[in-house]
Protein backbone atom coordinates (compact mmCIF):
# COMPACT_ATOMS: atom_id res chain seq x y z
CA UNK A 1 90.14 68.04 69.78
CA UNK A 2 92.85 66.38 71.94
CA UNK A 3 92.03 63.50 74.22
CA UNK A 4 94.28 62.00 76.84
CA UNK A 5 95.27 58.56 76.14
CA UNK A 6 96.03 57.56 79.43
CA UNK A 7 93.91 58.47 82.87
CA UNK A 8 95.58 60.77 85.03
CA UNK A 9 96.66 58.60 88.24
CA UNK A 10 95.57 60.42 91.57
CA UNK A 11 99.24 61.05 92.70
CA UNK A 12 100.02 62.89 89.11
CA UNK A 13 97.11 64.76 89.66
CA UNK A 14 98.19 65.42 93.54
CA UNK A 15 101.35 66.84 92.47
CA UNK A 16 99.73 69.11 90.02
CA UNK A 17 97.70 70.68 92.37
CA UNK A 18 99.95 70.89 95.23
CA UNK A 19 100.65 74.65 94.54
CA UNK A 20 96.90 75.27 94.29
CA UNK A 21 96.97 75.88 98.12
CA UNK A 22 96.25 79.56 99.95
CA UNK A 23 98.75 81.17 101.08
CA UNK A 24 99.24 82.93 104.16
CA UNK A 25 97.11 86.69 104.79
CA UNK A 26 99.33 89.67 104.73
CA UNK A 27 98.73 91.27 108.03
CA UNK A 28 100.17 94.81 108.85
CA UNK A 29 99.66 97.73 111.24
CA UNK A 30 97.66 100.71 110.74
CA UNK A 31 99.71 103.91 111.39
CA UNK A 32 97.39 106.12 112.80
CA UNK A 33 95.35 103.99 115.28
CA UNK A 34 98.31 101.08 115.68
CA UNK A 35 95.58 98.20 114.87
CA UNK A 36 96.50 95.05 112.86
CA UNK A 37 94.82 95.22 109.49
CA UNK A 38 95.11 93.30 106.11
CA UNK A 39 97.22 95.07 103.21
CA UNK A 40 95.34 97.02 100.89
CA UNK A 41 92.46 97.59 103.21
CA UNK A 42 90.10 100.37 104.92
CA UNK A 43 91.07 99.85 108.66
CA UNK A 44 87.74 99.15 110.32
CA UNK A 45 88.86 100.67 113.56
CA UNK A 46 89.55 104.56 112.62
CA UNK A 47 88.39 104.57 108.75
CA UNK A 48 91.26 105.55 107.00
CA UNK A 49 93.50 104.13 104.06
CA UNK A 50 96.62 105.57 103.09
CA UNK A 51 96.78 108.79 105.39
CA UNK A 52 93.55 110.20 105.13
CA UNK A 53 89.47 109.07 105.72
CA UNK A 54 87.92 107.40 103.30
CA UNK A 55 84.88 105.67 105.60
CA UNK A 56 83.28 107.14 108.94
CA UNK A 57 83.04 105.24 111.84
CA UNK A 58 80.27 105.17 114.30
CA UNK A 59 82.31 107.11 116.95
CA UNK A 60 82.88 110.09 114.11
CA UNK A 61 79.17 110.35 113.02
């Protein structure tokens, strides 16, 4: 097995990991009820996901 033959110094290892960082969240708009929602998500508001209901919400039921 390999084994490094020096330690890695803390700044090396700072650098490395600089890009391990979240990003930013993808917000958007939901086109039938106009509510800000994240991509690729059920809005919570009205229920529905690309143009039609996939969950009921309390004020349906």
């Amino acid at each position: 097995m390999a084994h490094p033959k020096r330690r890695t110094s803390k700044s090396k290892k700072r650098m490395r990991r600089s890009h391990h960082a979240l990003g930013e969240k993808f917000v958007s708009t939901c086109p039938h009820c106009s509510e800000t929602i994240l991509s690729h998500r059920v809005c919570p508001s009205c229920g529905y996901y690309n143009g039609r209901v996939v969950v009921k919400t309390a004020e349906e039921a």
